[in-house]
Protein backbone atom coordinates (compact mmCIF):
# COMPACT_ATOMS: atom_id res chain seq x y z
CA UNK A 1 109.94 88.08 101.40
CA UNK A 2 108.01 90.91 99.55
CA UNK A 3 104.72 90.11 97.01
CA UNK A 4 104.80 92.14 94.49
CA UNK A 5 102.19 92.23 91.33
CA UNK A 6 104.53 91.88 88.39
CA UNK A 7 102.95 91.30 84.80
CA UNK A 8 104.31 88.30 83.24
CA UNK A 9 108.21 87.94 83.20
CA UNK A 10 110.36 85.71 82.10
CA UNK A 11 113.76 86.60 84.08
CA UNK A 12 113.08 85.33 88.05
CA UNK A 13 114.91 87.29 90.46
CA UNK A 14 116.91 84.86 92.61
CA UNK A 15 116.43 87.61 95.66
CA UNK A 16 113.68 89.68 96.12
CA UNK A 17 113.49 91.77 99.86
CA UNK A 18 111.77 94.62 100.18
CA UNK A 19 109.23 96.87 102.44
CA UNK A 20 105.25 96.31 101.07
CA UNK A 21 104.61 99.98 101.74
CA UNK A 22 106.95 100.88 99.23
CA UNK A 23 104.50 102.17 96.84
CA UNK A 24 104.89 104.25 93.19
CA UNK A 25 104.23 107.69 95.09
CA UNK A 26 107.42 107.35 96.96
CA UNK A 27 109.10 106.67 93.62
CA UNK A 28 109.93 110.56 93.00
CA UNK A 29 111.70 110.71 96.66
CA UNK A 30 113.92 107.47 96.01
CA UNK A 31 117.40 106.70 94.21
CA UNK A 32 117.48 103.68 92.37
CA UNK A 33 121.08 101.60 92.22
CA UNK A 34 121.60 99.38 89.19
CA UNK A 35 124.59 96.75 89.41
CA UNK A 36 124.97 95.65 85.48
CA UNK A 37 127.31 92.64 84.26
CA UNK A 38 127.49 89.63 82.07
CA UNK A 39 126.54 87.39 85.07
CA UNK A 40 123.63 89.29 87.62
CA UNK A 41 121.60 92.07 87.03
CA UNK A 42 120.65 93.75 90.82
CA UNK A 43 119.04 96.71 91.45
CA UNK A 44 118.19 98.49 95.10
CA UNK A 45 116.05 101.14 96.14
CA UNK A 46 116.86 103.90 98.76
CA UNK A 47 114.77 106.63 100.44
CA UNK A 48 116.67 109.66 100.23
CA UNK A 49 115.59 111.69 103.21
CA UNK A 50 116.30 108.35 105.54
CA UNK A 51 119.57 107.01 103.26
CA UNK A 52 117.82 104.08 103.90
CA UNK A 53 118.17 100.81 101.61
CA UNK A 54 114.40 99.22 101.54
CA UNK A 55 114.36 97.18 98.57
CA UNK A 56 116.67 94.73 96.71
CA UNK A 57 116.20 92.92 93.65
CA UNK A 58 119.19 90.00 92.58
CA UNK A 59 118.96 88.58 89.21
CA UNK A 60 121.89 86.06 88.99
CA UNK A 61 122.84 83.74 85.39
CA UNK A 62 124.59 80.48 85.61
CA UNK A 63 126.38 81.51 82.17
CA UNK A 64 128.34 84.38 80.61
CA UNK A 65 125.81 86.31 78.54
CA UNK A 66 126.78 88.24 75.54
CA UNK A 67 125.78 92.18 75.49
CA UNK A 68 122.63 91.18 73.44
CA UNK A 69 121.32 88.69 76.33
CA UNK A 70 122.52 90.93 79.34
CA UNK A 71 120.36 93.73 77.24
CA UNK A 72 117.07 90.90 76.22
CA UNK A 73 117.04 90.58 79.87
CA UNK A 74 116.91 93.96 80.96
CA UNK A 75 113.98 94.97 78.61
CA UNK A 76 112.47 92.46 80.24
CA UNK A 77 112.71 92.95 83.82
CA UNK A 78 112.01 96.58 83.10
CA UNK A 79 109.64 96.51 81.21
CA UNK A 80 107.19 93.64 83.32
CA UNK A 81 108.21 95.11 86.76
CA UNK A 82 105.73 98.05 88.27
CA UNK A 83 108.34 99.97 89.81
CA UNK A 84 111.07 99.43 87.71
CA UNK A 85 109.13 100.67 85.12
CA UNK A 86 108.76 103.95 86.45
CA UNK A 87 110.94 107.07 84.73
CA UNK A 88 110.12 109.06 87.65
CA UNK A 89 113.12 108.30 89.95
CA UNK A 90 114.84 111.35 91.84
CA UNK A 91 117.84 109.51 90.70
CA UNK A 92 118.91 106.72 88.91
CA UNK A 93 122.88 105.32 89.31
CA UNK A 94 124.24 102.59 87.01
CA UNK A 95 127.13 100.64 87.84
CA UNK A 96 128.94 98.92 85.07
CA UNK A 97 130.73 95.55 85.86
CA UNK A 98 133.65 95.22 83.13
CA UNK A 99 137.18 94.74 82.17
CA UNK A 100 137.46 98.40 80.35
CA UNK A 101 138.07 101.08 82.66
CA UNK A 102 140.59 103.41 83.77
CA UNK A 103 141.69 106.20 86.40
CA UNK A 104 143.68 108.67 85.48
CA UNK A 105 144.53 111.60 87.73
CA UNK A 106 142.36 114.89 87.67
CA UNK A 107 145.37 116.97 87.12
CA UNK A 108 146.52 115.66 83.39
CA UNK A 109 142.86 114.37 82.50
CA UNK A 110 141.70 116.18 79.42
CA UNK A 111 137.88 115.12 78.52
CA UNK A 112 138.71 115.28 74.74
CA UNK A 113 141.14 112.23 75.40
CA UNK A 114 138.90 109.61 77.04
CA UNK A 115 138.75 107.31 74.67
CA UNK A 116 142.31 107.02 74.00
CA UNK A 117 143.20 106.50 77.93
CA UNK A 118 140.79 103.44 77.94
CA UNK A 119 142.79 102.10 74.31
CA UNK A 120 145.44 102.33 76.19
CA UNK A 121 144.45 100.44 79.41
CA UNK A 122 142.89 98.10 76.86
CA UNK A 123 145.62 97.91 74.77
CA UNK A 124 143.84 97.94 71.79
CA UNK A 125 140.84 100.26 70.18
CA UNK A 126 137.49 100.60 71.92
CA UNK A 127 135.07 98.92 70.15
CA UNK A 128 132.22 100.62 67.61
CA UNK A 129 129.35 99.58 69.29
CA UNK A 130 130.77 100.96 72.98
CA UNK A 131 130.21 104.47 74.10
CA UNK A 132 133.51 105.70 76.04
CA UNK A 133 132.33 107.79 79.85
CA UNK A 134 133.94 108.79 82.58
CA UNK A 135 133.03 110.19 85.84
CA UNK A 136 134.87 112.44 88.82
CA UNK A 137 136.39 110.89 92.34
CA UNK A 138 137.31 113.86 93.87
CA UNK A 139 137.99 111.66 96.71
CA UNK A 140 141.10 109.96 95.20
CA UNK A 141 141.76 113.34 92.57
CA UNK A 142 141.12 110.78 89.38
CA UNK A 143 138.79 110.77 86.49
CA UNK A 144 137.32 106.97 85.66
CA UNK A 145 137.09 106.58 82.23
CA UNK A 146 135.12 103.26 81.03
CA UNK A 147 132.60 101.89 78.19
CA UNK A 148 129.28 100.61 78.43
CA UNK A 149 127.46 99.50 74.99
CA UNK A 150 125.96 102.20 73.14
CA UNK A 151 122.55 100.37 72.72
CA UNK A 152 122.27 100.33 76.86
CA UNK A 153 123.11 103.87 77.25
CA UNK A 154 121.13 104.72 74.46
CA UNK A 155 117.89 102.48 76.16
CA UNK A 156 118.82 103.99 79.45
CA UNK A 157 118.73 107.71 78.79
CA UNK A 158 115.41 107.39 77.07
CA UNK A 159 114.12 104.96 79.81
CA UNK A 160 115.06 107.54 82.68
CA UNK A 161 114.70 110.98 80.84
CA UNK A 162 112.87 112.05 83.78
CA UNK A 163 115.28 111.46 86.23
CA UNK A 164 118.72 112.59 87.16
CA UNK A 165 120.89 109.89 86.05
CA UNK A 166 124.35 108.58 86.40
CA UNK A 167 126.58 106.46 85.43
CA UNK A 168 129.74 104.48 87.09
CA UNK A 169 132.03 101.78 86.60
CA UNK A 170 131.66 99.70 89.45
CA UNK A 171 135.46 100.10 90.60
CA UNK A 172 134.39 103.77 92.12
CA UNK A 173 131.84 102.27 94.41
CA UNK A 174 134.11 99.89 94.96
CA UNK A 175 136.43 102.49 95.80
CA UNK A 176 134.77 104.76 97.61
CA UNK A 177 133.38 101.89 99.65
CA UNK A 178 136.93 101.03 100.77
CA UNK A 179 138.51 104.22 101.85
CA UNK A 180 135.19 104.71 104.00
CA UNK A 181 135.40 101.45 105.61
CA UNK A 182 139.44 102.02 106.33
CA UNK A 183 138.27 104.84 108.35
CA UNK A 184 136.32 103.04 110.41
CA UNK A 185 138.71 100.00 111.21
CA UNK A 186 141.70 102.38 112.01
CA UNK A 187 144.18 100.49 110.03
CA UNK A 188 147.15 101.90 108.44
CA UNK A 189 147.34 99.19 105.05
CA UNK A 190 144.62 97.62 103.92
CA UNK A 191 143.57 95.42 101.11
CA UNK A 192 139.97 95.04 99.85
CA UNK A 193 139.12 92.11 97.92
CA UNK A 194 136.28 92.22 95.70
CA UNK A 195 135.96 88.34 94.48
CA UNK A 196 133.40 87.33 91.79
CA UNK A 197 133.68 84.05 89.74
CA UNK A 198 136.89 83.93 88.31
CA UNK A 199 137.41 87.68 88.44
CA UNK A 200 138.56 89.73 91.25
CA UNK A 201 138.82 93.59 92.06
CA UNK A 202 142.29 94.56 94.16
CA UNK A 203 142.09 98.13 95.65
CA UNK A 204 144.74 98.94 98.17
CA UNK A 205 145.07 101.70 100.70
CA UNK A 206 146.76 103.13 103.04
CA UNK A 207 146.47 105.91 106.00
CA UNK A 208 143.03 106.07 104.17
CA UNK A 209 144.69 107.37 100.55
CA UNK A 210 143.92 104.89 97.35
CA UNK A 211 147.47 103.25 96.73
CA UNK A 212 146.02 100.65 93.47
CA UNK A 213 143.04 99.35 92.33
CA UNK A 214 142.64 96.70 89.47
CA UNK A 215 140.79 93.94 88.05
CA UNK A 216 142.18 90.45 87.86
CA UNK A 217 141.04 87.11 86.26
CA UNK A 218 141.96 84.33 88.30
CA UNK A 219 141.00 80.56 88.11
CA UNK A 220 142.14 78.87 91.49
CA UNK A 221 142.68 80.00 94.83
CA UNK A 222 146.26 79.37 94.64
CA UNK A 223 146.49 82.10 91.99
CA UNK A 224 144.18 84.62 94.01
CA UNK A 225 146.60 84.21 96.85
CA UNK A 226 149.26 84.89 94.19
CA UNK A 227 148.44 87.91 92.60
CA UNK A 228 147.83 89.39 95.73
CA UNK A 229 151.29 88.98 97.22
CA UNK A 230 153.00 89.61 94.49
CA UNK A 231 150.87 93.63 94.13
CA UNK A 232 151.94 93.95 97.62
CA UNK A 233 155.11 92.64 97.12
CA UNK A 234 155.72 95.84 94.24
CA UNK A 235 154.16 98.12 96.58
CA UNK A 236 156.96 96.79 99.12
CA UNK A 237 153.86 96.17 101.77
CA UNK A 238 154.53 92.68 103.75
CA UNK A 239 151.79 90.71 104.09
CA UNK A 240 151.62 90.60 108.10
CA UNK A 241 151.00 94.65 108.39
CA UNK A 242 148.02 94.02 105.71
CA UNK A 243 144.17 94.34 107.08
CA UNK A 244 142.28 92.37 104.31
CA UNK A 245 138.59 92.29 103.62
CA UNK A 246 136.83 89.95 101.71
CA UNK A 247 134.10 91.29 99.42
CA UNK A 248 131.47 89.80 97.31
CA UNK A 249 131.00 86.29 96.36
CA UNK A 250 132.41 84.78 99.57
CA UNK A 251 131.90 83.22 102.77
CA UNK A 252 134.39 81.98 105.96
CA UNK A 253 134.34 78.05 104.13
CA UNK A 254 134.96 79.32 100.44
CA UNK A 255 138.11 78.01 99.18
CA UNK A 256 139.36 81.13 98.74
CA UNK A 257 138.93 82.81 101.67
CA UNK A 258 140.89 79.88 103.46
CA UNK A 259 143.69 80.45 101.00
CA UNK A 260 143.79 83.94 101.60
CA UNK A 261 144.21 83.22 105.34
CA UNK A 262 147.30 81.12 105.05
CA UNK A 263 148.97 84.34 104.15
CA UNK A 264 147.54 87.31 106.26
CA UNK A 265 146.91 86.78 109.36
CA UNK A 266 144.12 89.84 109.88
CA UNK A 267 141.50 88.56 107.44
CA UNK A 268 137.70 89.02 107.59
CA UNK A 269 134.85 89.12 105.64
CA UNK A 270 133.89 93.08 105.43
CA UNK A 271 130.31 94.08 105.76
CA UNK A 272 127.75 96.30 104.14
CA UNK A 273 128.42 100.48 103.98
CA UNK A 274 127.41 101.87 107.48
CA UNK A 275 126.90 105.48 105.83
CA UNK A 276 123.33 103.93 104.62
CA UNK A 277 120.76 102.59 106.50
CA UNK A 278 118.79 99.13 106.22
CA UNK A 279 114.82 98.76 106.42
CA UNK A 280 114.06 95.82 108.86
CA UNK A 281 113.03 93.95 105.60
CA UNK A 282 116.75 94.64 104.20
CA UNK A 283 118.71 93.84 107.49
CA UNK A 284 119.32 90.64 106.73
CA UNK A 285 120.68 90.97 103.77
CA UNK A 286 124.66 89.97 103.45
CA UNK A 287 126.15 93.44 103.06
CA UNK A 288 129.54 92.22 101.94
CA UNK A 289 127.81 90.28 98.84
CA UNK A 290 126.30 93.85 97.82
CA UNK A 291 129.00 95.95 98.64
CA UNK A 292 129.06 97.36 95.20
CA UNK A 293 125.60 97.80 94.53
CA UNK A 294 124.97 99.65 98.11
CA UNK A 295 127.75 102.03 97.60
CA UNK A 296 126.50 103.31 93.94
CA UNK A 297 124.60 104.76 96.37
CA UNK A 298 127.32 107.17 97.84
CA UNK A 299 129.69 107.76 95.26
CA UNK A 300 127.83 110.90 94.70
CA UNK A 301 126.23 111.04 98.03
């Protein structure tokens, strides 16, 4: 477990891994990956000329926090952390956790119209205090188009003015992350499942092209299991020729991971993106858990 010398804060990481030589000098030569929600706040560090991970902070809440709490906290951890504090990243690339997002296809996306794709996924007006984004997949020829609150943009950009600085919804990580690892398992269908507490991500592919991706609130594993069949089931995809993988908060004893196995037969728990590499101080670290964080890293990579 690292020591580092942190002025007084208030928010306790609940992990904290990283290499002790990683000092402020190497700050200007690293990318720092921030994983933003209403439940965990995790940030990583990795060494560009290497692509290696070598440091990982996990900040996890018991409750739903509002925007105004998720922000508090933040400040905080910013603001009383030595290296966070830094605005001298090479890069800095935000993930944002939520319900309001979007892809629409590259070839009718017009810039000018962003905010009225996500009313429409939303199905009703994006709120005042949100600023509407969106970013490019080439990989998958779509646009994302999401929100984050206007008063953590507007903190962000100031905080990082010296660095070149991104931001994501977490569903292209999450994407990108699962088109790379159906490459490497040689699989014609498969089915990535990105579970966090009574929310789950769906992204489906096939012959390694993006066939859906969504977000889905769920309360038991019965109704996991449920959802999932019955996507497939519109897609016309039987659940025997299906390669899942189980992301995030999971294990091989979770309740849902058992259900999930009563219905597809090839089911695993996926691991962390092989593109990157992993200090001996990160190794151990459960890759699947921060599958999204980790590939923030190479949406742009």
């Amino acid at each position: 477990m690292a020591q580092i010398e942190n002025q007084a804060i208030e928010v306790i990481p609940t992990l904290l891994v990283g290499d002790n030589s990683f000092d402020a000098d190497a700050i200007p030569f690293c990318t720092l990956c921030i994983e933003v929600d209403d439940r965990r706040i995790r940030f990583c560090i990795v060494r560009d000329e290497k692509m290696e991970c070598i440091w990982l902070e996990d900040y996890n809440f018991d409750v739903v926090l509002s925007q105004e709490e998720v922000f508090d906290r933040l400040k905080k951890i910013f603001t009383g952390h030595l290296l966070w504090s830094s605005n001298h990243w090479k890069n800095v690339r935000i993930a944002i956790n939520s319900h309001a997002f979007s892809l629409i296809p590259s070839l009718i996306f017009e810039k000018d119209s962003a905010p009225s794709y996500l009313e429409f996924a939303l199905g009703h007006p994006v709120n005042d205090d949100e600023r509407v984004l969106y970013h490019e997949l080439p990989l998958v020829h779509a646009n994302n188009v999401f929100s984050i609150p206007k008063v953590w943009y507007n903190w962000m950009v100031t905080h990082f003015e010296s660095s070149d600085l991104s931001f994501y919804h977490l569903t292209s990580p999450l994407i990108i992350g699962a088109l790379v690892s159906h490459a490497e398992h040689q699989e014609i269908k498969v089915v990535s499942v990105f579970l966090e507490k009574g929310y789950f991500t769906l992204v489906v592919t096939e012959s390694e092209q993006l066939i859906l991706c969504n977000r889905f609130k769920f309360s038991q594993p019965q109704e996991l299991a449920y959802i999932i069949l019955f996507a497939l089931n519109e897609l016309n995809f039987s659940p025997e020729e299906m390669k899942v993988l189980c992301y995030g908060e999971v294990s091989l004893l979770a309740d849902n991971y058992i259900e999930l196995g009563r219905f597809f037969p090839n089911i695993q728990i996926g691991t962390g993106p092989t593109t990157l590499r992993y200090s001996t101080h990160c190794g151990d670290i459960p890759g699947h858990r921060y599958f999204g964080l980790f590939n923030t890293y190479l949406v742009s990579s």
